[in-house]
Each structure stands twice: as C-alpha cells, then as structure tokens.
N, C-alpha and C. Protein backbone atom coordinates (compact mmCIF):
# COMPACT_ATOMS: atom_id res chain seq x y z
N UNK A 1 -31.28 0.34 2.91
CA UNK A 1 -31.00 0.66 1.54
C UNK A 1 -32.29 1.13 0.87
N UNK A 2 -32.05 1.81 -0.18
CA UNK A 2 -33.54 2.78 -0.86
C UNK A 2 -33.87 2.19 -1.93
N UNK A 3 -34.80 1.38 -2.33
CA UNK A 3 -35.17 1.23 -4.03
C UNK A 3 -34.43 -0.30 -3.90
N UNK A 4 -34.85 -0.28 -5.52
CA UNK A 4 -34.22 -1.78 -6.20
C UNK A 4 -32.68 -1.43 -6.38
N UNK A 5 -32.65 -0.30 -6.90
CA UNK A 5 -31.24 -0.04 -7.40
C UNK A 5 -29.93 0.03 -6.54
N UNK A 6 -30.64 0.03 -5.55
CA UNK A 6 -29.56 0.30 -3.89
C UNK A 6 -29.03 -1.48 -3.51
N UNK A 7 -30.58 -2.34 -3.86
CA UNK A 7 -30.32 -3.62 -3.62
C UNK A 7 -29.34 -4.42 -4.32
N UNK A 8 -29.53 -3.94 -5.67
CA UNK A 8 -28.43 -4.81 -6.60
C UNK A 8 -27.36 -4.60 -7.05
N UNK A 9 -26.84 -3.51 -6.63
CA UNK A 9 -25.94 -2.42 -6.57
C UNK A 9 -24.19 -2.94 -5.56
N UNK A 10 -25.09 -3.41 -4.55
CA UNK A 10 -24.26 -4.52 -3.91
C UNK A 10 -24.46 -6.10 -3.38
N UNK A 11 -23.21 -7.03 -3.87
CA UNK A 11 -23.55 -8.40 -3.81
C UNK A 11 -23.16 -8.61 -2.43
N UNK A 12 -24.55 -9.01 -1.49
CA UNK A 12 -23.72 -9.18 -0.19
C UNK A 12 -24.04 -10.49 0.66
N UNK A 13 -23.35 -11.55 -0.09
CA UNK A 13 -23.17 -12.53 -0.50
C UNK A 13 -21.76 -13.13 0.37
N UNK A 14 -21.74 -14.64 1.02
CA UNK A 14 -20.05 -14.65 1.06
C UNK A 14 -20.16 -15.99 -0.14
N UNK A 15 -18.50 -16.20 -0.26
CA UNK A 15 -18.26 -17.27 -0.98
C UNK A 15 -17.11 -18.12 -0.15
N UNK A 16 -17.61 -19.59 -0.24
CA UNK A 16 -17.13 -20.54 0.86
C UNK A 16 -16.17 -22.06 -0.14
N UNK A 17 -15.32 -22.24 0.01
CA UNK A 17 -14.73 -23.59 -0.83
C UNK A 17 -14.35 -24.14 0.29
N UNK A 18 -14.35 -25.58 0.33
CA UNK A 18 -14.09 -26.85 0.79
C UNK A 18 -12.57 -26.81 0.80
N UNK A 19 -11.64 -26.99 1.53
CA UNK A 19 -10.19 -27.57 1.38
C UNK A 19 -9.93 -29.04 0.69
N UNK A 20 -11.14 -29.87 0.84
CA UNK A 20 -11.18 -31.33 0.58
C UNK A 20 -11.37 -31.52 -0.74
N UNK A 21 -12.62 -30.96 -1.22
CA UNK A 21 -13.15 -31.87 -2.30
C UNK A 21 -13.16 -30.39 -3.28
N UNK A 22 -12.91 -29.02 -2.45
CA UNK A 22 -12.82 -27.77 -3.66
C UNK A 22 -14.38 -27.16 -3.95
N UNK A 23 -15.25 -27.75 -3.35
CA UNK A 23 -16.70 -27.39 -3.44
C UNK A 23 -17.20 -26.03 -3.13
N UNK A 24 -17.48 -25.47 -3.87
CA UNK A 24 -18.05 -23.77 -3.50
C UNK A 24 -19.41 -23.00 -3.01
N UNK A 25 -19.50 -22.63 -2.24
CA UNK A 25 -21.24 -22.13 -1.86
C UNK A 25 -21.07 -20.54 -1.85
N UNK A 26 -22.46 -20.02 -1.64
CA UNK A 26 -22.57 -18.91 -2.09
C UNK A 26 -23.56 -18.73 -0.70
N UNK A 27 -23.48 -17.69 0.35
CA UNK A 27 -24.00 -17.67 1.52
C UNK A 27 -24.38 -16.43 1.98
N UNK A 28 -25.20 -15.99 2.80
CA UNK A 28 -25.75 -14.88 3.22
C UNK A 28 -24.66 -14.21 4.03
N UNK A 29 -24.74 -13.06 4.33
CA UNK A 29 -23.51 -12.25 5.18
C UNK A 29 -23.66 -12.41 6.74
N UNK A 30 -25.00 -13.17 7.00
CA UNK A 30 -24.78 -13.78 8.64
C UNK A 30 -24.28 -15.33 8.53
N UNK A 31 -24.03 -16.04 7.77
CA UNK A 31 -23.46 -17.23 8.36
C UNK A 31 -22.07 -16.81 8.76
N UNK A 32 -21.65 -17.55 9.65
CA UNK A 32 -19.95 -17.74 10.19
C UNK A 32 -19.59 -18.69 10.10
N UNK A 33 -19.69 -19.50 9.76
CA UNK A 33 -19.18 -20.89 9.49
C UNK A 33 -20.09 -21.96 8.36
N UNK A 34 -19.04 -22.59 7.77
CA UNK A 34 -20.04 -23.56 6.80
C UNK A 34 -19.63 -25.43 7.22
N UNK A 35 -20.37 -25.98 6.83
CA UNK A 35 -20.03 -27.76 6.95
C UNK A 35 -20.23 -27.85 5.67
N UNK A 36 -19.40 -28.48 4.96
CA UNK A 36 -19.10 -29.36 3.23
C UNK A 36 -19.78 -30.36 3.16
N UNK A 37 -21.09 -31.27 2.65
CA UNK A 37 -21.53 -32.35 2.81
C UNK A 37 -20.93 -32.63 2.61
N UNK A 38 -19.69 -32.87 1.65
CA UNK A 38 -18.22 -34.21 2.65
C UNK A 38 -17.90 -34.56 3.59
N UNK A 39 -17.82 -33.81 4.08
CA UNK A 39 -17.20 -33.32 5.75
C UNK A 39 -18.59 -34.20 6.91
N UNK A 40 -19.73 -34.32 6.23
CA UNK A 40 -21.12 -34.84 7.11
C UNK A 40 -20.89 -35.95 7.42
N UNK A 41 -20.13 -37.00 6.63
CA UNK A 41 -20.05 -39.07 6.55
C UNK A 41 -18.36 -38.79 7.55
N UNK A 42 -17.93 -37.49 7.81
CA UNK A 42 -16.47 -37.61 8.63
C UNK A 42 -16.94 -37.78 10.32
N UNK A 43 -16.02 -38.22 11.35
CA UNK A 43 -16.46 -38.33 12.76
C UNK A 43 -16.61 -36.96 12.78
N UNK A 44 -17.54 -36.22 14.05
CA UNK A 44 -16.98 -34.97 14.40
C UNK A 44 -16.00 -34.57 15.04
N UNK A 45 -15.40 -35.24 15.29
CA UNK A 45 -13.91 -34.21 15.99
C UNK A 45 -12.92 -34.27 14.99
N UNK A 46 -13.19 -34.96 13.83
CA UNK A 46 -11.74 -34.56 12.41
C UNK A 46 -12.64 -34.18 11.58
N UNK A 47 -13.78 -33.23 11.23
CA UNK A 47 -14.19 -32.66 10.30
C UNK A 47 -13.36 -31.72 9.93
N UNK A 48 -13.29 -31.11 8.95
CA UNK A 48 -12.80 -29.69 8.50
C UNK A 48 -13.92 -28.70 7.72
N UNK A 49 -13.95 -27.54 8.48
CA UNK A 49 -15.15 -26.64 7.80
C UNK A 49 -14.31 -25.82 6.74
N UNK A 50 -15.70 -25.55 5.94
CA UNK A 50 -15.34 -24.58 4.67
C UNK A 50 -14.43 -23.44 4.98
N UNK A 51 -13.42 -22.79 4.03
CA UNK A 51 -12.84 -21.40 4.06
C UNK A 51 -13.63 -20.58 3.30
N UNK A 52 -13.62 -19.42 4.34
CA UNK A 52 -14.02 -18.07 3.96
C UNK A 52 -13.12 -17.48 2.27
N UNK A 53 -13.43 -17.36 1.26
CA UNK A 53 -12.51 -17.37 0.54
C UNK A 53 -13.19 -16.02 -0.20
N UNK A 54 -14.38 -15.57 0.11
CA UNK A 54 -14.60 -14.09 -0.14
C UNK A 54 -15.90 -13.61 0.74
N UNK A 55 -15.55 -12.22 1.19
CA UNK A 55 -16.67 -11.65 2.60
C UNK A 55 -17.26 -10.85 1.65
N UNK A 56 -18.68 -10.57 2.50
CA UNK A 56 -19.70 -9.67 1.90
C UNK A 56 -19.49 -8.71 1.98
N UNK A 57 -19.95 -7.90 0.75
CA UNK A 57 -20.30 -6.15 1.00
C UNK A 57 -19.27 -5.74 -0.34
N UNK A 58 -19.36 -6.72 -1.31
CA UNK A 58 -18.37 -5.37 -2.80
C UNK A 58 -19.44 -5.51 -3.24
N UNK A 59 -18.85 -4.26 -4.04
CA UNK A 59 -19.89 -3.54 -5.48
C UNK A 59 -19.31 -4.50 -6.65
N UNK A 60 -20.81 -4.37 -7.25
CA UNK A 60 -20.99 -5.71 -8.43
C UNK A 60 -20.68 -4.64 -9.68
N UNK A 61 -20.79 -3.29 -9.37
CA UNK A 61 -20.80 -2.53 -10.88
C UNK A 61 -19.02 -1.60 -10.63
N UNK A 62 -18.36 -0.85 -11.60
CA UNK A 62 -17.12 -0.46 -10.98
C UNK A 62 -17.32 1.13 -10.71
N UNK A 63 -16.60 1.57 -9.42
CA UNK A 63 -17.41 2.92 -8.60
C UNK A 63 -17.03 3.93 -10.12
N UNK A 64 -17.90 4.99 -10.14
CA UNK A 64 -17.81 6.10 -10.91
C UNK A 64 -17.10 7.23 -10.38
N UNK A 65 -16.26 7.91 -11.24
CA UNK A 65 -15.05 8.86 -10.74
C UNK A 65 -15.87 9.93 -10.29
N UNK A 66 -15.26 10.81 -9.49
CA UNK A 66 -15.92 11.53 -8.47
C UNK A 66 -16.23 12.76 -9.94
N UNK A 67 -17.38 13.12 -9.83
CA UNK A 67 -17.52 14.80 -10.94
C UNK A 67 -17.08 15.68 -9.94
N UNK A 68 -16.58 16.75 -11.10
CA UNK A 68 -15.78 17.98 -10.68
C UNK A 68 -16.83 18.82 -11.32
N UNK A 69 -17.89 19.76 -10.05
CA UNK A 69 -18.03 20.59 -10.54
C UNK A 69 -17.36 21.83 -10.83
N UNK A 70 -17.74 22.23 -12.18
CA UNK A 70 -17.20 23.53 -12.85
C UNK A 70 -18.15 24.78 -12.26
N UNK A 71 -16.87 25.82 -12.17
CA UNK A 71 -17.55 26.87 -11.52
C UNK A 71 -17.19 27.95 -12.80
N UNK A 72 -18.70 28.31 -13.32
CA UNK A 72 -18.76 29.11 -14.50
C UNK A 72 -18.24 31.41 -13.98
C-alpha cells in the first residue's frame, strides 16, 4: 500500500465475540482462531473458541461513484 492515506483507508482488522460470556476483540488479519479468557479456567477438551463475526479487508470510508468523463 502507498502513503498514510492507502493505510487508513482500509480497516484490516477482524472482529471476534465469545458465544459464552458475548466478549468482543478486535484482531489482526493473520490470527485464525481466538481463546476467550473465559474459556482459559475451562478443561481443554470442552473449551469453546471465539466466532469469527467480521473478516478483514472493508473500507472504513463509503467507495466514490465512478466519474464520467465528458468528451467536449
């Protein structure tokens, strides 16, 4: 990406909630999986991991309509 403006342009970010307790995180676009510190005091074989409840890569601003150039 080019510049600052390329960086903030898109949030690429995921967002993760808990099924249990409803808890939300905000995560880089390489994690694949999350653990809920709820879920940490559970045995491991009945934990339940976070849902994916939004993936990275939208635009934070809304896209601009395509210009029509005019041919004089």
């Amino acid at each position: 990406m080019r510049g600052p403006y390329e960086r903030l342009k898109y949030d690429l970010r995921r967002v993760w909630e808990c099924p249990v307790c409803h808890h939300r995180e905000r995560t880089g676009g390489d994690v694949t999986y999350r653990l809920c510190p709820c879920q940490r005091k559970v045995e491991p074989t009945e934990r339940i991991c976070m849902k994916l409840i939004q993936d990275a890569g939208r635009r934070i601003e809304p896209a601009r309509p395509d210009r029509q150039d005019r041919q004089d």
